[in-house]
N, C-alpha and C. Protein backbone atom coordinates (compact mmCIF):
# COMPACT_ATOMS: atom_id res chain seq x y z
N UNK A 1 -2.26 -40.73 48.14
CA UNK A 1 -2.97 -40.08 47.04
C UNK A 1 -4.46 -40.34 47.18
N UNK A 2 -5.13 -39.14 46.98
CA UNK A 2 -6.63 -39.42 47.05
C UNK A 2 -7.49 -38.63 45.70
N UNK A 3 -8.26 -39.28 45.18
CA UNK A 3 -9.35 -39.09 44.32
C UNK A 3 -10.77 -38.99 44.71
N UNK A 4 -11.33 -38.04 43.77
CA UNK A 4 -12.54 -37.92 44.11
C UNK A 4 -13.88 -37.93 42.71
N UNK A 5 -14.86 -38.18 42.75
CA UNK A 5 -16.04 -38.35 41.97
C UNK A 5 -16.78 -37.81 42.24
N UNK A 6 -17.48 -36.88 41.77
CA UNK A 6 -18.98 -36.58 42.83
C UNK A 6 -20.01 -36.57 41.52
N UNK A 7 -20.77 -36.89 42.06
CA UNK A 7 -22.60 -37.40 41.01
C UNK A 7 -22.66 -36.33 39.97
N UNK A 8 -22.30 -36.61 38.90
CA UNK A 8 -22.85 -35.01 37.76
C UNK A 8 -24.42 -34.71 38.26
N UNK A 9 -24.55 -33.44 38.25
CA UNK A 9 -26.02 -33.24 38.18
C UNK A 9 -26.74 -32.73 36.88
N UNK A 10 -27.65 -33.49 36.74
CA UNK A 10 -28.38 -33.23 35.30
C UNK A 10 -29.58 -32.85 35.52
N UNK A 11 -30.08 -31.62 35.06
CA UNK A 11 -31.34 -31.07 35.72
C UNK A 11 -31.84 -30.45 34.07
N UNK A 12 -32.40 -31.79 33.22
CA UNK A 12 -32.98 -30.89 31.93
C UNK A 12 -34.41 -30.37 32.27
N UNK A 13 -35.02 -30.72 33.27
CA UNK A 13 -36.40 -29.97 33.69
C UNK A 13 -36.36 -29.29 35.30
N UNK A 14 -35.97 -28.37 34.60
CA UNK A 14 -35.37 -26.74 35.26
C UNK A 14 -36.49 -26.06 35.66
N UNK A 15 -37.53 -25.98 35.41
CA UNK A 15 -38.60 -25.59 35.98
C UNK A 15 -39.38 -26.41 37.02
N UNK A 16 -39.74 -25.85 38.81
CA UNK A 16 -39.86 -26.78 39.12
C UNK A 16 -41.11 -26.80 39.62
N UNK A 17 -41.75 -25.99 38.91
CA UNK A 17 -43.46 -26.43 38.49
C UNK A 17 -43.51 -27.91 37.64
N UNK A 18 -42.72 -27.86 36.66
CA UNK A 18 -42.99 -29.09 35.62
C UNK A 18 -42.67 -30.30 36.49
N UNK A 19 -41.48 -30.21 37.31
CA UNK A 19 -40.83 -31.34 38.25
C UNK A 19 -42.01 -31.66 38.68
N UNK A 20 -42.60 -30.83 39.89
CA UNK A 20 -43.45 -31.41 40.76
C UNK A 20 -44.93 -32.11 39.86
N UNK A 21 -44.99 -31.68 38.83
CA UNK A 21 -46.05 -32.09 37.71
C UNK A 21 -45.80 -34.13 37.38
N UNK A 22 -44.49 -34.38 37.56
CA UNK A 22 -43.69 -35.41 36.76
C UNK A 22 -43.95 -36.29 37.96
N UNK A 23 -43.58 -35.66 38.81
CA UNK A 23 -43.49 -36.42 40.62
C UNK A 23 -45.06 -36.77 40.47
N UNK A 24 -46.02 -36.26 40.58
CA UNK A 24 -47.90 -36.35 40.76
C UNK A 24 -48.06 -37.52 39.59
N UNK A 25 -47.22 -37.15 38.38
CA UNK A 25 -47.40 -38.12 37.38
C UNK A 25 -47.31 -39.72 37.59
N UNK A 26 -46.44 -39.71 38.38
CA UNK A 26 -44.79 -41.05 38.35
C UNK A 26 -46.53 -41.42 39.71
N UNK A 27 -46.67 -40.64 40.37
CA UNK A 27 -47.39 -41.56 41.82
C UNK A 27 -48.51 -41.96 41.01
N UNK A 28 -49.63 -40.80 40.39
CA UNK A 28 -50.12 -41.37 39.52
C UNK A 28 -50.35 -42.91 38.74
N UNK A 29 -49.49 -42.76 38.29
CA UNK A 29 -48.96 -44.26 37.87
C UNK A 29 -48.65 -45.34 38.55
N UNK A 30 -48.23 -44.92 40.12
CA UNK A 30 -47.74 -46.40 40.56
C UNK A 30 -49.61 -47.02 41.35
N UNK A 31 -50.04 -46.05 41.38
CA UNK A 31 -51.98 -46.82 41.70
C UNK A 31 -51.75 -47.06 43.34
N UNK A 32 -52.55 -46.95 43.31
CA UNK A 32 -52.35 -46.99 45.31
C UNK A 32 -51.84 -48.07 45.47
N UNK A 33 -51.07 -47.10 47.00
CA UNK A 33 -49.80 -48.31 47.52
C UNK A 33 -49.95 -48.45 48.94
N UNK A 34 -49.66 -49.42 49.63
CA UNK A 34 -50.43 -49.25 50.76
C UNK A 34 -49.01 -50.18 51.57
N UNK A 35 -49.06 -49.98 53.12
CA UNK A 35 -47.74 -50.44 53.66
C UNK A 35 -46.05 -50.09 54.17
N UNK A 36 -45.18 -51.07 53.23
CA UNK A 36 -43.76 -50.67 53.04
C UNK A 36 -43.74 -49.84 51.97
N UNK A 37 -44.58 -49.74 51.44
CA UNK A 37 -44.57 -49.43 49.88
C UNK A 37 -45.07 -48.09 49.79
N UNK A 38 -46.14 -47.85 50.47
CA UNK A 38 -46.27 -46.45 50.56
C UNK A 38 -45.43 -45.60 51.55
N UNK A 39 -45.02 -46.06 52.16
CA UNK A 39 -43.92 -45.53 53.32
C UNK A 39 -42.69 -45.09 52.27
N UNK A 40 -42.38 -45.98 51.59
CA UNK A 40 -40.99 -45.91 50.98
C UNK A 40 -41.18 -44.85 50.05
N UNK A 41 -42.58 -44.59 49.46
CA UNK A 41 -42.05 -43.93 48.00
C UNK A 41 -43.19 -42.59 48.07
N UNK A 42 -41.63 -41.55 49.40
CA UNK A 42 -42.12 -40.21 49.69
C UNK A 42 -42.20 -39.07 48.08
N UNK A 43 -42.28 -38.05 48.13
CA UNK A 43 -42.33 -37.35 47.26
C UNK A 43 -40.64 -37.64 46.57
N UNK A 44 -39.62 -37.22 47.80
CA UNK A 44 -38.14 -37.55 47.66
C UNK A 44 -37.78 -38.14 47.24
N UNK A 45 -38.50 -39.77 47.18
CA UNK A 45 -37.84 -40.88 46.48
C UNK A 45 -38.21 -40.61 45.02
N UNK A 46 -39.63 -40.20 44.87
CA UNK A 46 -39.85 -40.35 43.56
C UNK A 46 -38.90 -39.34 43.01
N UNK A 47 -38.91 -38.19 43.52
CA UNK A 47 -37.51 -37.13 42.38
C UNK A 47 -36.30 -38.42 42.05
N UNK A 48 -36.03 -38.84 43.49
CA UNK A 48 -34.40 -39.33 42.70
C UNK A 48 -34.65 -40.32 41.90
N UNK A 49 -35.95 -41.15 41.88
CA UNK A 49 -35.83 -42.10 40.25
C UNK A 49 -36.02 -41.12 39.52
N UNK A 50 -36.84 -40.27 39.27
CA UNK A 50 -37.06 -39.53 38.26
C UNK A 50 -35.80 -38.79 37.72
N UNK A 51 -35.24 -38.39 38.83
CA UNK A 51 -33.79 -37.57 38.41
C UNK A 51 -32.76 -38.70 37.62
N UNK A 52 -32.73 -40.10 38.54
CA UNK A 52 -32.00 -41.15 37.51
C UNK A 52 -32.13 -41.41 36.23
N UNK A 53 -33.55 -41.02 35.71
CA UNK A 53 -33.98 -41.36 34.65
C UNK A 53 -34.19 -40.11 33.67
N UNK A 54 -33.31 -38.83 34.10
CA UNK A 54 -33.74 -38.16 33.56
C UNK A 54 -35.05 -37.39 33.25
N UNK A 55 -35.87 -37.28 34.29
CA UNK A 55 -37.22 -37.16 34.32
C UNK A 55 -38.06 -37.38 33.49
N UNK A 56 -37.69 -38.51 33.00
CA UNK A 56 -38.40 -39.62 31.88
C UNK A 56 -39.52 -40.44 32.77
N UNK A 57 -40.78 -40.18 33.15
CA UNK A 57 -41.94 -40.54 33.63
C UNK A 57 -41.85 -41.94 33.40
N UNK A 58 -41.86 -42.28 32.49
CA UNK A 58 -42.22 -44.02 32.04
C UNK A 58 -40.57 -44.84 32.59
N UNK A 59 -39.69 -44.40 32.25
CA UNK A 59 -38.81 -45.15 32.64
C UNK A 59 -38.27 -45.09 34.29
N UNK A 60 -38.58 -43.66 34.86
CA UNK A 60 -38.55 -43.53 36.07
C UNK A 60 -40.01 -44.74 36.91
N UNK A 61 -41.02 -44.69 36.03
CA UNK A 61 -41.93 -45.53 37.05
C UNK A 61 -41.68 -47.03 36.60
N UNK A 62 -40.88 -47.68 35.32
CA UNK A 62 -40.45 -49.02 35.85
C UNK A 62 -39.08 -49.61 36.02
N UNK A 63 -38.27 -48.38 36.96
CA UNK A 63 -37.41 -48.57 37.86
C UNK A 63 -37.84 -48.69 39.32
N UNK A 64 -38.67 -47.75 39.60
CA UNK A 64 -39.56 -47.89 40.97
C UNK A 64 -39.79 -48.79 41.13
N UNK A 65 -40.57 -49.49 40.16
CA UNK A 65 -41.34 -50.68 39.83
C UNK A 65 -40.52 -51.99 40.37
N UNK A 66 -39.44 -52.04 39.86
CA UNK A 66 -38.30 -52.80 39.53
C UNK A 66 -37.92 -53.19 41.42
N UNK A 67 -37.80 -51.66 41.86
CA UNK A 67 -37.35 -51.67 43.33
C UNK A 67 -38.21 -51.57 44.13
N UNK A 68 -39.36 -51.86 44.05
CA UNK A 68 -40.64 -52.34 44.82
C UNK A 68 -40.85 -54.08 44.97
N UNK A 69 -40.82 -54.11 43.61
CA UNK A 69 -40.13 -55.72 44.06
C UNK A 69 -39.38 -56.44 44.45
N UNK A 70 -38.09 -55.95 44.46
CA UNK A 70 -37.05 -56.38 45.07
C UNK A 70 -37.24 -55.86 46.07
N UNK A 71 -37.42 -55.08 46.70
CA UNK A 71 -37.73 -55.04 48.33
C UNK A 71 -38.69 -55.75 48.77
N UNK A 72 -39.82 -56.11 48.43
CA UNK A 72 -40.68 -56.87 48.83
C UNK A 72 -40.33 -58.62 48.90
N UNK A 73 -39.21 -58.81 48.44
CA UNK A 73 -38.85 -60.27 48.55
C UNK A 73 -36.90 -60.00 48.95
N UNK A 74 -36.82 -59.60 49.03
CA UNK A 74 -35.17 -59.02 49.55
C UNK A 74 -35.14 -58.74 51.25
N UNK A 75 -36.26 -57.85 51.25
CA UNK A 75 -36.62 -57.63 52.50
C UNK A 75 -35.57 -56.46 52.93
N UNK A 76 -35.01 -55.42 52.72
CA UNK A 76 -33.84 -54.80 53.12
C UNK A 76 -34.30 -54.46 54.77
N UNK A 77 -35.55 -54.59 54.63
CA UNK A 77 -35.82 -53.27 56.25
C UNK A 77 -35.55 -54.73 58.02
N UNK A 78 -35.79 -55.85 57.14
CA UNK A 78 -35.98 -56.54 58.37
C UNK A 78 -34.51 -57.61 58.26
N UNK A 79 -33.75 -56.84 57.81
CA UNK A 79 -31.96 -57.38 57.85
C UNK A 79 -31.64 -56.64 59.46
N UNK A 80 -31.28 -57.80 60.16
CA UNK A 80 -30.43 -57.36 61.47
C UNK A 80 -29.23 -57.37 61.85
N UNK A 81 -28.29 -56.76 62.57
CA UNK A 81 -27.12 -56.96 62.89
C UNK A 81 -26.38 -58.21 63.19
N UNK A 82 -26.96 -59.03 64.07
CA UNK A 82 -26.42 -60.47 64.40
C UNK A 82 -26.64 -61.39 63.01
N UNK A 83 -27.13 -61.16 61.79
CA UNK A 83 -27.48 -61.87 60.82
C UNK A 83 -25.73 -61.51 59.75
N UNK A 84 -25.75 -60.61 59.77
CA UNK A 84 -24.45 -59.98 59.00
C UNK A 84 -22.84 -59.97 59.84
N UNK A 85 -23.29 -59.60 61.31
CA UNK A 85 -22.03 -59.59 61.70
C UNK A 85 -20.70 -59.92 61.27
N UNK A 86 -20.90 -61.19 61.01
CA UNK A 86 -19.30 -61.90 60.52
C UNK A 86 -19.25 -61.01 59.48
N UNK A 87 -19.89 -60.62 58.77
CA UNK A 87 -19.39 -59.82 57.49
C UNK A 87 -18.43 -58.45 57.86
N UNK A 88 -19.12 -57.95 59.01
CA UNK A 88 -18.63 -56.79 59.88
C UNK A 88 -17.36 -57.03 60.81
N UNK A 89 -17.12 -58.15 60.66
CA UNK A 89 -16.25 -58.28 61.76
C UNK A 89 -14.78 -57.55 61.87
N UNK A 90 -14.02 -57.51 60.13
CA UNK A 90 -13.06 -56.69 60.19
C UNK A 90 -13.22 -55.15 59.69
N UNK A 91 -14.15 -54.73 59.54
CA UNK A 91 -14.41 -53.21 58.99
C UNK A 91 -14.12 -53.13 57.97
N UNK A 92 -14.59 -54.08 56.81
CA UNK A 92 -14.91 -53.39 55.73
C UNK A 92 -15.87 -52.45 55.12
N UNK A 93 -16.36 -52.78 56.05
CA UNK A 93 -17.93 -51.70 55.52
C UNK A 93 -18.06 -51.06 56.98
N UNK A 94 -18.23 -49.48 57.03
CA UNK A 94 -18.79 -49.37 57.90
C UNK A 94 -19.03 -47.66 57.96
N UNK A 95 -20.12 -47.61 59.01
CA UNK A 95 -20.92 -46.00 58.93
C UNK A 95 -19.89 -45.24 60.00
N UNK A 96 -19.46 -43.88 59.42
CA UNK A 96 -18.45 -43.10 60.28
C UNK A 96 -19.07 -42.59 61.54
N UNK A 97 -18.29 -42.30 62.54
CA UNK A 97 -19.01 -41.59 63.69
C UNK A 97 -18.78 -40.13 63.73
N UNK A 98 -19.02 -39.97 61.97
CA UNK A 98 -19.22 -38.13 61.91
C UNK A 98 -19.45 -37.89 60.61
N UNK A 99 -19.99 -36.84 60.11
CA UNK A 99 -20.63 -36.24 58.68
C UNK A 99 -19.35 -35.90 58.07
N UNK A 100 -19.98 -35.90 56.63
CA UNK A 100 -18.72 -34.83 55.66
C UNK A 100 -19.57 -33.06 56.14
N UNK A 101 -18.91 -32.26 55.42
CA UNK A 101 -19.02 -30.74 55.75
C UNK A 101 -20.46 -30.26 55.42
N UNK A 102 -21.29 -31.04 54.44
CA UNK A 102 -22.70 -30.63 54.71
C UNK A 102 -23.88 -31.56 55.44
N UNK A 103 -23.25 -32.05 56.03
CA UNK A 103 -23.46 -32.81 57.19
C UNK A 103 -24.37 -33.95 56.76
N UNK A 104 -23.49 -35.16 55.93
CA UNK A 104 -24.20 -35.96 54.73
C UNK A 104 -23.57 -37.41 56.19
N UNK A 105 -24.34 -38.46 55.67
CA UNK A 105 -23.65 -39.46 56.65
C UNK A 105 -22.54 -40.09 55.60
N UNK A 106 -21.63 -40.65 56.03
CA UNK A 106 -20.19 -41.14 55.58
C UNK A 106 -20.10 -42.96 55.89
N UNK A 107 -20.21 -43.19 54.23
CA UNK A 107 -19.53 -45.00 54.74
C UNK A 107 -18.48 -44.93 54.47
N UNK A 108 -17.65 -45.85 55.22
CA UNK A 108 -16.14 -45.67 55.34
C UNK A 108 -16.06 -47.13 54.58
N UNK A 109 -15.33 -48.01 53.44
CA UNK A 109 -15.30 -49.17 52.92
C UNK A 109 -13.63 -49.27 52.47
N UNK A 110 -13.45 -50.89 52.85
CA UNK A 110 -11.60 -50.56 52.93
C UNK A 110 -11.83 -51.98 52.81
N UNK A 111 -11.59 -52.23 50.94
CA UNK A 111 -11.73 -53.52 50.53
C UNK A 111 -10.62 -54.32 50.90
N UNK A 112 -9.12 -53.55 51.51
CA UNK A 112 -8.00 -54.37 51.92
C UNK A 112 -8.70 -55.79 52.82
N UNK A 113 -9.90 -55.10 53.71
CA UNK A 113 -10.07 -56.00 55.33
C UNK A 113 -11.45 -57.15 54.39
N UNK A 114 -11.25 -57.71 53.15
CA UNK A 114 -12.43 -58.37 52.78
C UNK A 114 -12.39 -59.68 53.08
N UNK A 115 -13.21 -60.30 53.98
CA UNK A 115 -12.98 -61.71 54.68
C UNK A 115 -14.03 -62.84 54.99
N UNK A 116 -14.23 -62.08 53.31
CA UNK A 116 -15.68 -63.27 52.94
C UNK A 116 -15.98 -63.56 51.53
N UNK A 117 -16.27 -64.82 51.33
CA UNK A 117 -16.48 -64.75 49.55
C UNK A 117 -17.82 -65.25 49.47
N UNK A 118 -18.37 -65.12 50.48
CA UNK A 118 -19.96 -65.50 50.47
C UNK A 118 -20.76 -64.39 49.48
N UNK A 119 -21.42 -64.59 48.45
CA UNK A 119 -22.29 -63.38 48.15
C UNK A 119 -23.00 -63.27 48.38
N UNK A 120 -23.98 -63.76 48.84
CA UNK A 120 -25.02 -63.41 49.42
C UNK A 120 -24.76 -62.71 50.75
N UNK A 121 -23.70 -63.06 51.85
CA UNK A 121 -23.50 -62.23 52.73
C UNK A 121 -22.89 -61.05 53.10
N UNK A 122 -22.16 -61.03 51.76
CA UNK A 122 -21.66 -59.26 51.42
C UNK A 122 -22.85 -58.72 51.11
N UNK A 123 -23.80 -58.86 50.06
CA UNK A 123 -24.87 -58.33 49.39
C UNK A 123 -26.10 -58.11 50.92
N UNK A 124 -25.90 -58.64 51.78
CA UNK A 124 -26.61 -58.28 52.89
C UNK A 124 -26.14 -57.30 53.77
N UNK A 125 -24.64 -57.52 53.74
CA UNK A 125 -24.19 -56.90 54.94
C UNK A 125 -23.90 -55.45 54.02
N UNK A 126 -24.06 -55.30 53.09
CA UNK A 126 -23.99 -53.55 52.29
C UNK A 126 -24.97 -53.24 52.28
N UNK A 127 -26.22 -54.21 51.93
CA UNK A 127 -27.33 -53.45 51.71
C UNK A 127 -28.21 -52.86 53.65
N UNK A 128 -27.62 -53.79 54.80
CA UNK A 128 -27.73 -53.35 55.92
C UNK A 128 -27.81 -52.34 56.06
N UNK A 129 -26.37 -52.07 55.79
CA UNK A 129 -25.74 -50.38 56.19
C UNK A 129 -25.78 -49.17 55.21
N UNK A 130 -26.34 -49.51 53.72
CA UNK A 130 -27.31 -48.47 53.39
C UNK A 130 -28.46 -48.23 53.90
N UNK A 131 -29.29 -49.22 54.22
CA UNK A 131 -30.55 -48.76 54.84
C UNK A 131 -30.57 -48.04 56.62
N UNK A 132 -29.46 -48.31 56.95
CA UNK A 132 -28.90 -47.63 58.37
C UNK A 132 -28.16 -46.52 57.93
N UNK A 133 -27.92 -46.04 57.02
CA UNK A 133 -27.61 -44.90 56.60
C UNK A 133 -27.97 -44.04 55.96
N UNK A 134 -29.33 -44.50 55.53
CA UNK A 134 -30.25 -43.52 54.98
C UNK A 134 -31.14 -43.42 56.30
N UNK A 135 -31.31 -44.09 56.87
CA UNK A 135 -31.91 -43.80 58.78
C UNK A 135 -31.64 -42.82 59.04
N UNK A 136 -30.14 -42.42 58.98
CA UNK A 136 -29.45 -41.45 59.50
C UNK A 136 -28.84 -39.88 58.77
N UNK A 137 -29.98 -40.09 57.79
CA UNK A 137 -29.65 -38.97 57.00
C UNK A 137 -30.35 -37.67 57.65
N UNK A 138 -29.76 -36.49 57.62
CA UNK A 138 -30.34 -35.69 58.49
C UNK A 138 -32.00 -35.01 57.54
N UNK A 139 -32.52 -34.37 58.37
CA UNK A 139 -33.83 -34.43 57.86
C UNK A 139 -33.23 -33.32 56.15
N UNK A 140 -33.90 -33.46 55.42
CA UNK A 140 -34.02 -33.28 53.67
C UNK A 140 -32.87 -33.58 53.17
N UNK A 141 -32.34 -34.60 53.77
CA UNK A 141 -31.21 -34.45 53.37
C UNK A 141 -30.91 -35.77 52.55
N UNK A 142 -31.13 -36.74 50.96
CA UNK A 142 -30.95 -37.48 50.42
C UNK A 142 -29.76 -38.65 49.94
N UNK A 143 -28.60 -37.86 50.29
CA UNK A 143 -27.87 -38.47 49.62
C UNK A 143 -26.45 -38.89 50.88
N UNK A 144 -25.76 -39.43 50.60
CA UNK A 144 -24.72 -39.83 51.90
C UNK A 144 -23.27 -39.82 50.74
N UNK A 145 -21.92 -39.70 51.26
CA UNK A 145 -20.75 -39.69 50.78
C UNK A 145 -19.70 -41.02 51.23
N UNK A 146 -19.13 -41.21 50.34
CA UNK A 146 -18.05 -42.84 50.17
C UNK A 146 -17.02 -42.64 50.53
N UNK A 147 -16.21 -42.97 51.57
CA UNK A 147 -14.89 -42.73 51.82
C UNK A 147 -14.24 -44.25 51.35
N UNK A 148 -13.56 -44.22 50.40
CA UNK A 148 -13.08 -46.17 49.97
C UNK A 148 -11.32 -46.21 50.52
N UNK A 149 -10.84 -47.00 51.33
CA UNK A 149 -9.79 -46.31 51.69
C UNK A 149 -8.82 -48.19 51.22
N UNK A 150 -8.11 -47.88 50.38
CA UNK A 150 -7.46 -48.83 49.28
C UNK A 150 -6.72 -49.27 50.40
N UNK A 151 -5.89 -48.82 51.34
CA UNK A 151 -4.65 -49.33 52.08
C UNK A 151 -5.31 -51.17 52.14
N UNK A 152 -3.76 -51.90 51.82
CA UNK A 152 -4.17 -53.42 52.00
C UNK A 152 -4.76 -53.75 51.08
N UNK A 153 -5.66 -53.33 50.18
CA UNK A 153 -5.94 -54.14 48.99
C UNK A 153 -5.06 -54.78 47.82
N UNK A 154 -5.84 -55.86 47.23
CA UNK A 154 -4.69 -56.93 46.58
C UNK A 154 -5.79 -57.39 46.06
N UNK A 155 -5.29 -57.81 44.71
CA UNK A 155 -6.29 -59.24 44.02
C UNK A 155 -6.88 -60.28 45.13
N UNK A 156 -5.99 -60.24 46.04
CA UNK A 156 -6.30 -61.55 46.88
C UNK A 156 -7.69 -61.26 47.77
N UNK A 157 -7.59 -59.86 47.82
CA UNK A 157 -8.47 -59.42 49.24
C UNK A 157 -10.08 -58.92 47.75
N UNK A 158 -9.83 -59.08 46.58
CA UNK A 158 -10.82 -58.58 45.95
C UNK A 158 -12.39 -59.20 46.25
N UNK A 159 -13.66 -58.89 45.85
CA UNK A 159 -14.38 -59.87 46.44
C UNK A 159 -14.98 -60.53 44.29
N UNK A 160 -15.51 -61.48 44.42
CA UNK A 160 -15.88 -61.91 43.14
C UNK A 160 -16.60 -61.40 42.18
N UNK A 161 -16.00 -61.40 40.89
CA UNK A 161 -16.66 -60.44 39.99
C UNK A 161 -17.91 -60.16 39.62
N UNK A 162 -18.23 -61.47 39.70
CA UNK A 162 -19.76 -61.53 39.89
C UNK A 162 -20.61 -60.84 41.08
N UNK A 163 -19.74 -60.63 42.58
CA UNK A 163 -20.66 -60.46 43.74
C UNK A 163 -20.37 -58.94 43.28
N UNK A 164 -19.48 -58.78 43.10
CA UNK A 164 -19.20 -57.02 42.75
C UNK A 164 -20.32 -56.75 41.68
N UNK A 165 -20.47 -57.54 40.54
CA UNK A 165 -21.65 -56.79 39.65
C UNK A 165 -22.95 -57.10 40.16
N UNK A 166 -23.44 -57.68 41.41
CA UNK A 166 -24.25 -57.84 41.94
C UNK A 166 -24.48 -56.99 42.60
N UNK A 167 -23.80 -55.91 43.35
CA UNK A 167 -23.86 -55.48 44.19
C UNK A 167 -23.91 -54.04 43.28
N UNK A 168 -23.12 -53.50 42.51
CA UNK A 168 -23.31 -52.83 41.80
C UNK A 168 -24.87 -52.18 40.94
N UNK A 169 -25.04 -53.29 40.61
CA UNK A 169 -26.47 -53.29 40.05
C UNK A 169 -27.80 -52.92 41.19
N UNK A 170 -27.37 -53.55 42.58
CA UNK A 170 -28.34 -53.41 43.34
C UNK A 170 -28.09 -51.74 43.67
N UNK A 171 -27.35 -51.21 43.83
CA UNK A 171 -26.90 -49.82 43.92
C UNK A 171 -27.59 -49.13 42.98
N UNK A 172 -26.92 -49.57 42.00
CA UNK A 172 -27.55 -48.25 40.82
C UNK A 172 -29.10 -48.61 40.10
N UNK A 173 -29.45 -49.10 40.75
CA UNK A 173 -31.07 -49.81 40.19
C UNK A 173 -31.91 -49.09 41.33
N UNK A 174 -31.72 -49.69 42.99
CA UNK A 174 -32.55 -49.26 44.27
C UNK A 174 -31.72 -48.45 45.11
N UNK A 175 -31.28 -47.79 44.91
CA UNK A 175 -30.64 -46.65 45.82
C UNK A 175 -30.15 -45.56 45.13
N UNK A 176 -31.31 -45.16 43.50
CA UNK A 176 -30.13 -44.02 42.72
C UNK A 176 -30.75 -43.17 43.33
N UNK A 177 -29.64 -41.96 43.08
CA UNK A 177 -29.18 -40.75 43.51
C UNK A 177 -28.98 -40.58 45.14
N UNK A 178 -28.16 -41.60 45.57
CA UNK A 178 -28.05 -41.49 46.77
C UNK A 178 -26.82 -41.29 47.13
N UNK A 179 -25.46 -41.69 46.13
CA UNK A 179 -24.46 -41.02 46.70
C UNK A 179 -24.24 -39.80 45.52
N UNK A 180 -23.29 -38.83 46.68
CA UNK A 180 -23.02 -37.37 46.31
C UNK A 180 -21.70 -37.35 45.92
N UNK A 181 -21.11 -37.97 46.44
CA UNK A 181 -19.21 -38.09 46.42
C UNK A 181 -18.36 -39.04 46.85
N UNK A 182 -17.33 -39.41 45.90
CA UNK A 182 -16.74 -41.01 46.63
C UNK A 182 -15.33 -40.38 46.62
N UNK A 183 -14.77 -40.54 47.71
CA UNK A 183 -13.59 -39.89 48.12
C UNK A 183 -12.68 -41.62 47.81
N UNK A 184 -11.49 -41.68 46.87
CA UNK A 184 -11.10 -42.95 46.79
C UNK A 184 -9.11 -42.61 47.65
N UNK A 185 -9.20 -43.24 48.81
CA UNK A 185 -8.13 -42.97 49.26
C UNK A 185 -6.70 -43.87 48.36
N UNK A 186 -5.66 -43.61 48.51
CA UNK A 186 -4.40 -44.54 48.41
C UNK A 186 -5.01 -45.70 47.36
N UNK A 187 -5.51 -45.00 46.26
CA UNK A 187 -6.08 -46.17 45.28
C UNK A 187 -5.36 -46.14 44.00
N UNK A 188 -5.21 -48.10 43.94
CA UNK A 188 -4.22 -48.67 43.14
C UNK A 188 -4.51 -47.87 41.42
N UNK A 189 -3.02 -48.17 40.75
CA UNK A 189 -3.30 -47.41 39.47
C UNK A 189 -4.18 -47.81 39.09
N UNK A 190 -4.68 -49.07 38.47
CA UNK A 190 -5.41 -49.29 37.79
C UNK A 190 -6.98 -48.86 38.16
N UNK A 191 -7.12 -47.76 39.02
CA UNK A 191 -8.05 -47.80 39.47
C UNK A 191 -8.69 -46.39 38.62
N UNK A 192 -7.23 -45.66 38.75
CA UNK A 192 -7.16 -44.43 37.54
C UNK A 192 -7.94 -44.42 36.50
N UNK A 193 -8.18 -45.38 35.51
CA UNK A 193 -8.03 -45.52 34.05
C UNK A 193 -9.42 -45.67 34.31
N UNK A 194 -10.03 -46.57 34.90
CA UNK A 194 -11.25 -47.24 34.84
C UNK A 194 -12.05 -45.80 35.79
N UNK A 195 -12.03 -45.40 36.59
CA UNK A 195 -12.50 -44.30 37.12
C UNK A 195 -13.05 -43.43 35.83
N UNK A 196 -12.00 -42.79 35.26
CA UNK A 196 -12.40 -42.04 34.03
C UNK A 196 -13.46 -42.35 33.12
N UNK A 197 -13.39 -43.43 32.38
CA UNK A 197 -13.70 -44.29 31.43
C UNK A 197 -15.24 -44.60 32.49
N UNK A 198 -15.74 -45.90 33.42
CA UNK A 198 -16.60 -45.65 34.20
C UNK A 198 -17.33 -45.73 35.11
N UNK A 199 -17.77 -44.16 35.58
CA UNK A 199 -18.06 -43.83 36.91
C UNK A 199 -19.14 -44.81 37.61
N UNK A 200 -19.04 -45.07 39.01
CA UNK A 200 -19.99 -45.37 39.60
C UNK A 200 -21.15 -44.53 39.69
N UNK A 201 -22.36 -44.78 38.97
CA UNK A 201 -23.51 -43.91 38.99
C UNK A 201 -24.74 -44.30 39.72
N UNK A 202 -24.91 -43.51 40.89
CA UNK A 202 -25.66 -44.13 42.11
C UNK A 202 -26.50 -42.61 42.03
């Protein structure tokens, strides 16, 4: 059995004269940026805070805000492979070697194979392979799709509630509007209820 989610889209500023007005606004506001910082926050990025926020100017620029700092002491860009590995070792996390149909990149995540209760080294080894997967996004292309494939999961294999709302938060805080669709394979009932009730909003 497989389920699916895909990102509601909420577009209350439909005109996209006003958009690009909101975008000039939001940079406006962040005051010259110079570095990682100006690298990071293309016209693109600023829509998708802005789009997270409902194109609410003030609250879109101290979410930016929010994820300017945490990258600047998190460091996502200078995380390397031999640093995470063990986390990688049984494929729980990992980038597909092919697109979904609009040719979006695909993480494949299969919490059955989870073989670490370190949090800090899950919280590295995910945030790795988002930033290697937005690498690999094809050019205009923003957002990437979730394949979660349940086979083997158990309370036992879960990772801690805490590293999960850690990880969660880092998602929907510095990476919104980046996923499009979470395909949930062979996933346990209880996964039903809470799906409905609520969505992962990235």
């Amino acid at each position: 059995m497989s389920m699916f989610w895909r990102r509601p889209q909420n577009h209350p500023e439909n005109d996209a004269a006003a958009r690009d007005s909101k975008v000039r606004e939001l940079r406006e506001g962040l005051g010259p940026l110079s570095g990682r910082s100006l690298k990071f926050c293309t016209d693109a990025c600023l829509r998708r805070y802005l789009e997270a926020r409902n194109w609410n100017v003030d609250k879109a620029h101290k979410m930016l805000e929010e994820t300017l700092k945490w990258r600047s002491t998190f460091e996502p860009e200078e995380i390397r492979w031999h640093e995470v590995a063990l986390e990688g070792e049984t494929g729980k996390v990992s980038k597909a070697n092919f697109h979904d149909r609009l040719g979006r990149t695909v993480l494949i995540m299969r919490p059955g194979k989870q073989n670490s209760a370190s949090p800090e080294g899950n919280i590295r080894h995910l945030v790795y392979l988002m930033e290697n997967a937005i690498l690999n996004l094809p050019e205009g292309q923003e957002q990437m799709s979730w394949l979660i494939d349940f086979n083997g999961w158990s309370l036992n294999t879960n990772i801690p509630i805490k590293t999960a709302r850690d990880i969660i938060y880092i998602l929907q805080n510095h990476y919104p509007e980046r996923l499009a669709i979470v395909v949930l394979y062979s996933p346990p009932r209880i996964f039903e209820a809470f799906w409905k009730v609520q969505p992962l909003i990235l």
